[in-house]
Protein backbone atom coordinates (compact mmCIF):
# COMPACT_ATOMS: atom_id res chain seq x y z
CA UNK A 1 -14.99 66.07 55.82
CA UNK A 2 -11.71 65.89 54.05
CA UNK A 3 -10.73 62.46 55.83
CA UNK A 4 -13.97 61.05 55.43
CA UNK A 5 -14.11 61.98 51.75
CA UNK A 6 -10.80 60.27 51.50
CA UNK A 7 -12.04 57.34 52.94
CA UNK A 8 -14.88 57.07 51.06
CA UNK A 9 -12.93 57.17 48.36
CA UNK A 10 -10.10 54.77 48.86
CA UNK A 11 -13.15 52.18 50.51
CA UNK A 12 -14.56 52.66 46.70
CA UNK A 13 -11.09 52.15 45.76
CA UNK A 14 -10.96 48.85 47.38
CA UNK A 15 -14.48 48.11 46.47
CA UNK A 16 -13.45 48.66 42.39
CA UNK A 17 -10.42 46.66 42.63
CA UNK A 18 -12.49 43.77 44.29
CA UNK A 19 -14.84 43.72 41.87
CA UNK A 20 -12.33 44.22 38.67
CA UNK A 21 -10.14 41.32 39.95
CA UNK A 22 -13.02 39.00 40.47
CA UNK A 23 -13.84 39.93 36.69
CA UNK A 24 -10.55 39.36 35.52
CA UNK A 25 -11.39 35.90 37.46
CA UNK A 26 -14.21 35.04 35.76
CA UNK A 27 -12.61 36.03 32.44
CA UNK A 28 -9.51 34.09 33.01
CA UNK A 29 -11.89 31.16 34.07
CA UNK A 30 -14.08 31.30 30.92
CA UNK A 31 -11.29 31.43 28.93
CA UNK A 32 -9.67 28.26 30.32
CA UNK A 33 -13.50 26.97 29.75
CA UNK A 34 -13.49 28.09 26.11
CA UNK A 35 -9.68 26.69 25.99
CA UNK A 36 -10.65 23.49 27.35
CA UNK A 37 -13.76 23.28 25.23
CA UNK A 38 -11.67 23.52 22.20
CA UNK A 39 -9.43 21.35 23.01
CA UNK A 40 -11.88 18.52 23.89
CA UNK A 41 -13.60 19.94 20.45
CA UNK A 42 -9.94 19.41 18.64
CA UNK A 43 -9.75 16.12 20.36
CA UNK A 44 -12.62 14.71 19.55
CA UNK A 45 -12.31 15.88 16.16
CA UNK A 46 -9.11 14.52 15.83
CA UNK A 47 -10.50 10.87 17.25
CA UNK A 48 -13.09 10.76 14.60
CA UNK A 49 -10.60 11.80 11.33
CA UNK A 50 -8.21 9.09 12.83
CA UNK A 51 -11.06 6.46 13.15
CA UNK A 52 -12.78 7.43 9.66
CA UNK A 53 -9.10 7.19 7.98
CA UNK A 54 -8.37 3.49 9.81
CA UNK A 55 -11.87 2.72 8.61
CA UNK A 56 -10.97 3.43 5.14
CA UNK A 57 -7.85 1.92 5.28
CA UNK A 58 -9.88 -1.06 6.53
CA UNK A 59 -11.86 -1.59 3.45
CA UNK A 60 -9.55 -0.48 0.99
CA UNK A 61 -6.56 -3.05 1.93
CA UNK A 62 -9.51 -5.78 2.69
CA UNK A 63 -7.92 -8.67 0.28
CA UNK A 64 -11.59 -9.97 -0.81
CA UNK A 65 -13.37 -6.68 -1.11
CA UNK A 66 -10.00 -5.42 -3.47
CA UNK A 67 -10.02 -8.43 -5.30
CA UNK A 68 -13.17 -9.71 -5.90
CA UNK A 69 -15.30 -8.04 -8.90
CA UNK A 70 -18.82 -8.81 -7.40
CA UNK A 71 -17.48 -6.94 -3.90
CA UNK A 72 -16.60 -4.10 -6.00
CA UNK A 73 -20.08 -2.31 -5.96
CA UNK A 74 -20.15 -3.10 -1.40
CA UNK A 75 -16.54 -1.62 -0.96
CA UNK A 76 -17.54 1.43 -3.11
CA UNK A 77 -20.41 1.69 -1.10
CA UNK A 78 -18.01 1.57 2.20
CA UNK A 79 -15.99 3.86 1.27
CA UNK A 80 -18.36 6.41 0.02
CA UNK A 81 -19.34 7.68 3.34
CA UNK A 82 -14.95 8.64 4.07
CA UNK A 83 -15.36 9.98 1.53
CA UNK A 84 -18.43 12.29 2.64
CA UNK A 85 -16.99 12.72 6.06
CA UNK A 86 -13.40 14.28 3.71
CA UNK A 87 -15.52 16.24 1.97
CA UNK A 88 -17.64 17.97 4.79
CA UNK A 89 -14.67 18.39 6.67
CA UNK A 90 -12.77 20.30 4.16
CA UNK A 91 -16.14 22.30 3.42
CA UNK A 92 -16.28 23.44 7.50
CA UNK A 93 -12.52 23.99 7.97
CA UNK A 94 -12.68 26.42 4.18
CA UNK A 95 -16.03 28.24 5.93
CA UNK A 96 -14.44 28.91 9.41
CA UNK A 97 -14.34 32.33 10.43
CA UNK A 98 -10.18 32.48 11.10
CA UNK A 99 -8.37 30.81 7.80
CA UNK A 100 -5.11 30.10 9.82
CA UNK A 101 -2.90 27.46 9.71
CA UNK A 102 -5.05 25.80 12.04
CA UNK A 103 -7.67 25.27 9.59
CA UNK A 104 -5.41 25.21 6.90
CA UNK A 105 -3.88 22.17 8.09
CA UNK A 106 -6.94 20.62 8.79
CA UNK A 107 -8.36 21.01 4.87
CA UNK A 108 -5.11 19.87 3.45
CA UNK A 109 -5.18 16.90 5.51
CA UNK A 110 -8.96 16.73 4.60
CA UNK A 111 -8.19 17.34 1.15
CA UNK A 112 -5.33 14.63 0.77
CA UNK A 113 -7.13 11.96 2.74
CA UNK A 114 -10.21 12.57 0.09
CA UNK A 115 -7.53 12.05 -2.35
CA UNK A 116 -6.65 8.81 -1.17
CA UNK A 117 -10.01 6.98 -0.88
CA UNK A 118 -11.11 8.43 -4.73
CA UNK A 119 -7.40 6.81 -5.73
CA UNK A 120 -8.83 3.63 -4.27
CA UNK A 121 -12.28 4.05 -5.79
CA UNK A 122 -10.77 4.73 -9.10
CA UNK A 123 -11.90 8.08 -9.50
CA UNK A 124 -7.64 9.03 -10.52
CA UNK A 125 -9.17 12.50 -12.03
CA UNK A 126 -11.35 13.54 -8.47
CA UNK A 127 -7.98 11.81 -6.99
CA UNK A 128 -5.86 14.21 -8.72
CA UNK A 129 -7.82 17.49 -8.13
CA UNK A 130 -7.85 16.37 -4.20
CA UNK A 131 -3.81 15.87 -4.12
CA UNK A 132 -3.60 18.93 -5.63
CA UNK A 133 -6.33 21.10 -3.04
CA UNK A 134 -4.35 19.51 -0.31
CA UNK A 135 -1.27 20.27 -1.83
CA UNK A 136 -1.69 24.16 -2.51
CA UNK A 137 -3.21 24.95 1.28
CA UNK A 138 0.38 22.68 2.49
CA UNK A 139 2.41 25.31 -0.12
CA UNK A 140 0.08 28.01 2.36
CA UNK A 141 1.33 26.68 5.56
CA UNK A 142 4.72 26.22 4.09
CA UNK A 143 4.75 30.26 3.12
CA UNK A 144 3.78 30.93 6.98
CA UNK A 145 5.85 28.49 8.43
CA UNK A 146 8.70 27.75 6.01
CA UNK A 147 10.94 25.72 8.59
CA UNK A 148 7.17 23.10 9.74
CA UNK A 149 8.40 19.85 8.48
CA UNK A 150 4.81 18.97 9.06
CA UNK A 151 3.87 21.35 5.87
CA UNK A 152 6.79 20.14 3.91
CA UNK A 153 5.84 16.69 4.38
CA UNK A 154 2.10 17.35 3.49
CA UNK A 155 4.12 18.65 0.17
CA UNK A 156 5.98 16.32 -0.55
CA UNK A 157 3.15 13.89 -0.30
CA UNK A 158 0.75 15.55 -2.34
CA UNK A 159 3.86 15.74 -5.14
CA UNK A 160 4.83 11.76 -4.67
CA UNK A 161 0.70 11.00 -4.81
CA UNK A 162 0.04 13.18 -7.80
CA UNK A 163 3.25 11.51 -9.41
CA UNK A 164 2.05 8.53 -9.09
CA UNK A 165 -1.52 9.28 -11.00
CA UNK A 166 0.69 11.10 -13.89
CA UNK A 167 2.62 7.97 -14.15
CA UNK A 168 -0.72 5.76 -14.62
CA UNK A 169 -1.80 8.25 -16.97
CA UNK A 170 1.63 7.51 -18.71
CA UNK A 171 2.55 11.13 -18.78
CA UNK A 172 5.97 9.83 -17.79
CA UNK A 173 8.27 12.71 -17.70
CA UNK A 174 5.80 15.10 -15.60
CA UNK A 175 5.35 12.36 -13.20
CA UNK A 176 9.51 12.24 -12.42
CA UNK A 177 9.18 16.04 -12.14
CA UNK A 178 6.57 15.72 -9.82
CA UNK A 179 8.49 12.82 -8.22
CA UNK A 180 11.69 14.78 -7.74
CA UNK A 181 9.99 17.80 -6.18
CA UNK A 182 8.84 15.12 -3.58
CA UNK A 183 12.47 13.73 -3.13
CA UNK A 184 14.23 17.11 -2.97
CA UNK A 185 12.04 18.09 0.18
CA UNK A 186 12.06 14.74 1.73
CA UNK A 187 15.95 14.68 2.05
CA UNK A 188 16.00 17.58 3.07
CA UNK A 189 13.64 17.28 6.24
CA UNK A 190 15.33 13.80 6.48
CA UNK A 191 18.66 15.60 6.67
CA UNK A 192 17.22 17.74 9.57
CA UNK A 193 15.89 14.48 11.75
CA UNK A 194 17.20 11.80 10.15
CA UNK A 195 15.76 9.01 12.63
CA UNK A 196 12.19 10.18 12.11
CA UNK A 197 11.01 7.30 10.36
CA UNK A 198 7.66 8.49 8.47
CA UNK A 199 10.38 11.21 6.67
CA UNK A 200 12.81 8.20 5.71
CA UNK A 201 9.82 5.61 5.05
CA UNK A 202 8.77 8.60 2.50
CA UNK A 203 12.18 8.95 1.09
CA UNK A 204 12.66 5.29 0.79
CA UNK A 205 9.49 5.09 -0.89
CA UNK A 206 9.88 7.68 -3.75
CA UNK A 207 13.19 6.48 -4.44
CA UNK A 208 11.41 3.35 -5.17
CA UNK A 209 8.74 4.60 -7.45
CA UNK A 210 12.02 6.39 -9.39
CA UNK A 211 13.54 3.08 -9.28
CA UNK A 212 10.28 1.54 -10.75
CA UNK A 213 10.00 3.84 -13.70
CA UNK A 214 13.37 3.65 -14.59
CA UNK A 215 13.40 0.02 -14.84
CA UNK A 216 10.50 0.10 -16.72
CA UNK A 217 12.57 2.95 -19.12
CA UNK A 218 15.73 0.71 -18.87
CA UNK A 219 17.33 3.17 -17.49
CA UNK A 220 20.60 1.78 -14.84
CA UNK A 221 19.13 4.80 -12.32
CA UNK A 222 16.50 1.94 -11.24
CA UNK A 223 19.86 -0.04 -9.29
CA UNK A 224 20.75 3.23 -7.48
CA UNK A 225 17.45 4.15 -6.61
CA UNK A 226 16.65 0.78 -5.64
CA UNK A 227 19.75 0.42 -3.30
CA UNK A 228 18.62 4.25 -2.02
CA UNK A 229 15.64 2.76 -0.73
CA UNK A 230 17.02 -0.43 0.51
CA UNK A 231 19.75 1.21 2.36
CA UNK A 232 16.72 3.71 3.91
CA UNK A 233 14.26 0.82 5.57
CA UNK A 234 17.63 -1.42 6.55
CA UNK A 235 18.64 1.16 8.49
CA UNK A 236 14.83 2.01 9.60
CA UNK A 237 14.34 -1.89 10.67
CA UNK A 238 17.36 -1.36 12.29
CA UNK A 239 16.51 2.03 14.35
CA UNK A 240 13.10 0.24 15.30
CA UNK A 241 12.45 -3.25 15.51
CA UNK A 242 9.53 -3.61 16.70
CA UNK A 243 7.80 -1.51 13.56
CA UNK A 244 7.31 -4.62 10.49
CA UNK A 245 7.04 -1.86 8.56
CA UNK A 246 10.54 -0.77 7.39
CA UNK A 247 11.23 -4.97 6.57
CA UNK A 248 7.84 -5.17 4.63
CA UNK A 249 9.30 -2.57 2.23
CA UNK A 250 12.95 -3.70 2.55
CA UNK A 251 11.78 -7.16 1.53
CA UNK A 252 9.58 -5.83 -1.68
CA UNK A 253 12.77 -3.90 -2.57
CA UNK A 254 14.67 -6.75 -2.52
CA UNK A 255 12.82 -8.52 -4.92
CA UNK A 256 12.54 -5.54 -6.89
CA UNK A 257 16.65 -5.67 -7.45
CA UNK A 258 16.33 -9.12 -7.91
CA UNK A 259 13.86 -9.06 -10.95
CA UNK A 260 16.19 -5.65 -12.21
CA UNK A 261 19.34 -7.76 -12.17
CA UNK A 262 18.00 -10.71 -13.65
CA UNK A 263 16.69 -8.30 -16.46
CA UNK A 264 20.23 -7.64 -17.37
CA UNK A 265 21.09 -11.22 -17.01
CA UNK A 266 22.86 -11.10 -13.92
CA UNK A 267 21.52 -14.18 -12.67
CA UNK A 268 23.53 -14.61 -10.05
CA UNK A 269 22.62 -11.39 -8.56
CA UNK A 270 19.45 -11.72 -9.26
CA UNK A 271 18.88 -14.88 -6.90
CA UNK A 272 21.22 -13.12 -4.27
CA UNK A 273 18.47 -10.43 -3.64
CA UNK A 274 15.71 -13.31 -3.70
CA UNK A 275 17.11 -15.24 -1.25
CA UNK A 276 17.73 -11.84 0.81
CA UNK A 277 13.84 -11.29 0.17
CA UNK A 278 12.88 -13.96 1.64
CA UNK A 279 14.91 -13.85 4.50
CA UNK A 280 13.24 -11.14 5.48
CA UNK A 281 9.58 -11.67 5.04
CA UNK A 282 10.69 -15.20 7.06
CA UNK A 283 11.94 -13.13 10.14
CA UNK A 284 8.70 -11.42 10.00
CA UNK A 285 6.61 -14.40 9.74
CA UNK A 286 7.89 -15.71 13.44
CA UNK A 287 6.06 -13.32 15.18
CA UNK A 288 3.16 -12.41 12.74
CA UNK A 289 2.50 -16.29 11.42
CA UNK A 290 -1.00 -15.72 10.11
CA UNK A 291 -0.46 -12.50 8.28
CA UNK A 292 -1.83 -13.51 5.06
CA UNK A 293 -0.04 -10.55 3.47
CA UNK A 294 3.60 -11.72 4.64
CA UNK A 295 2.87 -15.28 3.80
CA UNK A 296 1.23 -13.97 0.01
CA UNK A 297 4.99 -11.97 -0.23
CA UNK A 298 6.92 -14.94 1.01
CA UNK A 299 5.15 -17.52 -1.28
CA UNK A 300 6.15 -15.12 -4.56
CA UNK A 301 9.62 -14.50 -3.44
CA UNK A 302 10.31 -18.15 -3.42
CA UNK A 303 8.39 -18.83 -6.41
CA UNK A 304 10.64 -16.46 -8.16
CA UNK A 305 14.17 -18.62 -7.13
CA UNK A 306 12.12 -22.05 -7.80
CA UNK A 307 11.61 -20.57 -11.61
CA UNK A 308 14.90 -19.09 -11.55
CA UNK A 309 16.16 -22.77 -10.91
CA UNK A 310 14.19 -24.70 -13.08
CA UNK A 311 15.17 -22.27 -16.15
CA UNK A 312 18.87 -23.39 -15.18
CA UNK A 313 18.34 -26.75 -15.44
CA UNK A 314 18.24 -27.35 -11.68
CA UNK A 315 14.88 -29.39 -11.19
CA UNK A 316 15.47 -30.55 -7.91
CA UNK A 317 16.26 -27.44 -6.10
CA UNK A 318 13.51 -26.29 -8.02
CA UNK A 319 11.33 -28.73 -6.60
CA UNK A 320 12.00 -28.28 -3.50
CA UNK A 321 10.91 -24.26 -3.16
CA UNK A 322 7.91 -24.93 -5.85
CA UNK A 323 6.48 -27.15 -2.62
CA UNK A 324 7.14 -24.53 -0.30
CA UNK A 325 5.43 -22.16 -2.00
CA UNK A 326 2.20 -24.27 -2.28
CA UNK A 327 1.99 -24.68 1.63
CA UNK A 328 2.64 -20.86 2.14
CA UNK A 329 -0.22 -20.73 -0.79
CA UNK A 330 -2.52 -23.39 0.35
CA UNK A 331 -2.75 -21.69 3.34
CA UNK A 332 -3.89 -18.42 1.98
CA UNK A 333 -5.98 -20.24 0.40
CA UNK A 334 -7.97 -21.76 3.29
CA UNK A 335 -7.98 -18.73 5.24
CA UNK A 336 -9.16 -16.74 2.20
CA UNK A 337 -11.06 -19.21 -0.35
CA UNK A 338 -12.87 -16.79 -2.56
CA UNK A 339 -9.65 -14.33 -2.67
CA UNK A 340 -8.77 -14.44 -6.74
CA UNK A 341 -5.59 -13.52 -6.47
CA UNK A 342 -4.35 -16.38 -3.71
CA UNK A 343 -6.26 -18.88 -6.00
CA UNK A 344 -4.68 -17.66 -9.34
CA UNK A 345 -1.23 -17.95 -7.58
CA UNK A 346 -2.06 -21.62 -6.34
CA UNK A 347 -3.09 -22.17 -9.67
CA UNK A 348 -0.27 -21.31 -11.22
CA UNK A 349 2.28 -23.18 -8.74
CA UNK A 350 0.17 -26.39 -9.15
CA UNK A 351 0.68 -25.90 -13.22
CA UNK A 352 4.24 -24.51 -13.15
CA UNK A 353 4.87 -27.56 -10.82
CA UNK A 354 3.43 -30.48 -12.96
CA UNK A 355 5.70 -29.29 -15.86
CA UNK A 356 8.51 -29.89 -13.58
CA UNK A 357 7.22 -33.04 -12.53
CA UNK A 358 6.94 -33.75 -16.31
CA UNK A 359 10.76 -32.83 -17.72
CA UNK A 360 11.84 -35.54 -14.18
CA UNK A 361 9.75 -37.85 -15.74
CA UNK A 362 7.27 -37.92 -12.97
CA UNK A 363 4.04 -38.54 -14.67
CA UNK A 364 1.39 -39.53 -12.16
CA UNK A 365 2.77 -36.21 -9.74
CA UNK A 366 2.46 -34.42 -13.14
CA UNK A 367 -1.39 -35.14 -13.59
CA UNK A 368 -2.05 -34.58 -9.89
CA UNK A 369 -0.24 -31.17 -10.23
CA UNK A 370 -2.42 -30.63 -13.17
CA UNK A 371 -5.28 -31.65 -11.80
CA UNK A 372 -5.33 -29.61 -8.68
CA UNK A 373 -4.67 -26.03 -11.66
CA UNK A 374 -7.73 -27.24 -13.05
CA UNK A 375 -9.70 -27.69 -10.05
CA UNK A 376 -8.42 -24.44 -8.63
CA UNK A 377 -9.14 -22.49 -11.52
CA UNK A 378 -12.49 -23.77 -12.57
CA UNK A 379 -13.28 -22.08 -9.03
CA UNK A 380 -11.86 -18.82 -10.32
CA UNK A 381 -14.12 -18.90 -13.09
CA UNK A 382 -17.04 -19.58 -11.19
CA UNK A 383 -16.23 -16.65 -8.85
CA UNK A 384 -15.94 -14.61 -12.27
CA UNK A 385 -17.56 -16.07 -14.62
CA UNK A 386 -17.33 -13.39 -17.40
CA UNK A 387 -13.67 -13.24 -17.33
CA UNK A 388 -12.14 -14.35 -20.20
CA UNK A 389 -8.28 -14.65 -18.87
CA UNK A 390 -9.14 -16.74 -16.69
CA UNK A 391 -10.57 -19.13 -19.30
CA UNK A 392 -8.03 -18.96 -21.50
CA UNK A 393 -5.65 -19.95 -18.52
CA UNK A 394 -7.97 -23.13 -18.03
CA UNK A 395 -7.86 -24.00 -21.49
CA UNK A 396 -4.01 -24.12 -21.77
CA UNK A 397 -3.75 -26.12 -18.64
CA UNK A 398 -6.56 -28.73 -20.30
CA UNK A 399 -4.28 -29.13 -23.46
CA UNK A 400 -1.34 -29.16 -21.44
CA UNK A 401 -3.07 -32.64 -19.58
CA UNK A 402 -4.28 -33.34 -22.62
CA UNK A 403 -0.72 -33.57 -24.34
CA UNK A 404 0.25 -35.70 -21.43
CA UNK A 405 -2.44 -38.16 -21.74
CA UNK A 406 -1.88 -38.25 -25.51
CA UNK A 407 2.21 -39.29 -24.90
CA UNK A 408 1.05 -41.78 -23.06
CA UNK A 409 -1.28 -43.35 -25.08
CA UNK A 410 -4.17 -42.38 -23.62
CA UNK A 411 -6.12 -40.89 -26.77
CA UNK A 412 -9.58 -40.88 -25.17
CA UNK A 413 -8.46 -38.74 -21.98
CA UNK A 414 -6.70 -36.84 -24.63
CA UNK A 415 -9.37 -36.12 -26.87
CA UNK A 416 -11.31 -35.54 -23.61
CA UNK A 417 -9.41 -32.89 -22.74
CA UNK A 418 -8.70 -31.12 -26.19
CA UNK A 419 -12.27 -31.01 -26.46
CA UNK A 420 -13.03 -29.16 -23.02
CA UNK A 421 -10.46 -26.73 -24.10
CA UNK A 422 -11.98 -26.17 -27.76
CA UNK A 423 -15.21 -25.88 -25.73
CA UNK A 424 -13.99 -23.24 -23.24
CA UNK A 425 -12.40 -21.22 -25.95
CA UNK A 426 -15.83 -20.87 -28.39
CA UNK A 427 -17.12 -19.71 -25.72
């Protein structure tokens, strides 16, 4: 009895261990289920915050819908349903049942996103309490995780964003504050991976906003801030080649020196960084040639050296870059007709052109030149027809024909034209 009660009891034995290590089995299984669930969950989340945001970014950098007034009421419609989507996402991620840095992560980056698209609507107050939502559940993360450079850079972000709507308020000083913050953390999680180029892009790019409020304070900071950032995105377009990105902001910070030296009358200098301007947004144009962005850059860059040389007396170089910037503009043009701002800027070369044909004598290219302005920006007005800059601009560039017509003799096409412009402006 003895051995069979021993048996019987190691068989149950066996029997308990079977059955307890094909439930550990199944447990282990529906974990990995539950595991893999949530990770096609996370995914999937993940593909439709990423599609929403490229969405957005879509409509908001969409030259016609950003430029044209009648367009504004469609892209506000666009982008209200990002906004939605922000808004329900940082409402589920605030309601789920563990607040970790899982979820904290996802409502800052909810939170900041919904920031982003109510800076583009306008909204800067909603914009505002948005940075700073996203920016206190980063400061969370950051408190868990004090060494996540992920967290920092959500923080330093949310500081550079919220500077940036205190310096449109023109609350000036808070927004360097707020600025600095940003600057301090990105060098230092620059410091710690300094080829990571979304860290340096950020860096580069607060350095630049410094730069731009200090030249607009006359401050000297704005040359070493400037040369900060352009030393940043060199060395960024040098690390990665392939990315346009670190030459698309080298190029804008080029002209930005050039416009700061020729501020303090360093010509000279001035026309160095220019030329260096365009050099870059040319190297770019080779292999993106219809980028109507690059050739919109490239176009004012050069515009800037063929003013630069026809306030020094040197028509003829002048000349020859106020003709490459109506190509560059003319195409624009075509590919965008009812984009304002490409018209405006064709405008304005046409004008700024036929008072250089004008002082070399050159009267017939003169009226041509100011004949195409007035063509160009009688279309402006009839794409926005209640603006009243616009005709003002159309009423100089009448008088300006009309002085023309009057030197040589021509009083009727002169009184013509002096009339149009009385016309326009009683109006």
């Amino acid at each position: 009895m003895m051995a069979s009660s021993f048996v019987i009891l190691a068989g149950g034995s066996i029997f308990y261990a079977i059955e307890l290590g094909k439930y550990n089995n199944d447990l282990a299984n529906k974990n990995l289920e539950v595991e893999r669930q949530k990770s096609i969950s996370d995914m999937n989340e993940k593909l439709a915050i990423d599609s929403v945001r490229r969405f957005a970014e879509a409509v908001s950098q969409e030259p016609q819908l950003k430029n044209l007034p009648e367009l504004a009421e469609l892209r506000k419609n666009l982008l209200n349903e990002p906004v939605r989507f922000y808004r329900n996402l940082t409402a589920v991620s605030k309601n789920s049942a563990a607040a970790g840095q899982n979820s904290l992560q996802k409502i800052g980056d909810g939170a900041f996103e919904l920031g982003k698209l109510l800076y583009e609507l306008g909204n800067q107050e909603e914009a505002f309490k948005s940075f700073q939502q996203a920016l206190e559940n980063y400061q969370e993360i950051g408190l868990l995780k004090p060494n996540d450079n992920t967290a920092q850079l959500g923080i330093a972000k949310c500081y550079h964003s919220i500077g940036r709507i205190l310096n449109f308020r023109n609350e000036i000083d808070t927004a360097i504050v707020s600025y600095k913050k940003a600057l301090d953390i990105l060098k230092r999680i620059s410091e710690s991976d300094p080829d990571n180029i979304v860290y340096a892009l950020a860096l580069a790019s607060t350095y630049n906003n410094l730069g731009n409020i200090a030249h607009d304070q006359r401050s000297s900071d704005e040359f070493d801030y400037h040369l900060k950032a352009a030393d940043i995105r060199e060395r960024m377009g040098r690390k990665y080649p392939e990315n346009p990105k670190p030459k698309l902001d080298l190029a804008a910070t080029f002209l930005n020196l050039g416009n700061s030296y020729k501020d303090i009358h360093q010509d000279e200098k001035g026309l160095e960084y220019y030329r260096k301007s365009v050099k870059v947004y040319e190297s770019l144009l080779v292999n993106d040639h219809n980028n109507t962005e690059i050739i919109n850059h490239l176009a004012k860059s050069i515009h800037n050296i063929a003013v630069w040389l026809a306030d020094r007396n040197r028509p003829q170089e002048a000349l020859v870059d106020y003709i490459k910037v109506l190509k560059y503009q003319e195409t624009n043009v075509i590919s965008h007709p009812s984009t304002v701002e490409y018209l405006k800027d064709y405008s304005g070369t046409n004008y700024n052109l036929g008072n250089l044909y004008l002082s070399l004598g050159r009267t017939d290219d003169a009226f041509s030149s100011f004949q195409k302005a007035i063509k160009i920006q009688q279309e402006i007005i009839q794409l926005n027809p209640t603006n009243v800059v616009y005709q003002i601009e159309l009423s100089s560039t009448l008088n300006s024909t009309a002085m023309l017509y009057r030197k040589l003799g021509n009083r009727k096409e002169a009184l013509s034209n002096h009339l149009r412009a009385i016309d326009i402006q009683r109006n």
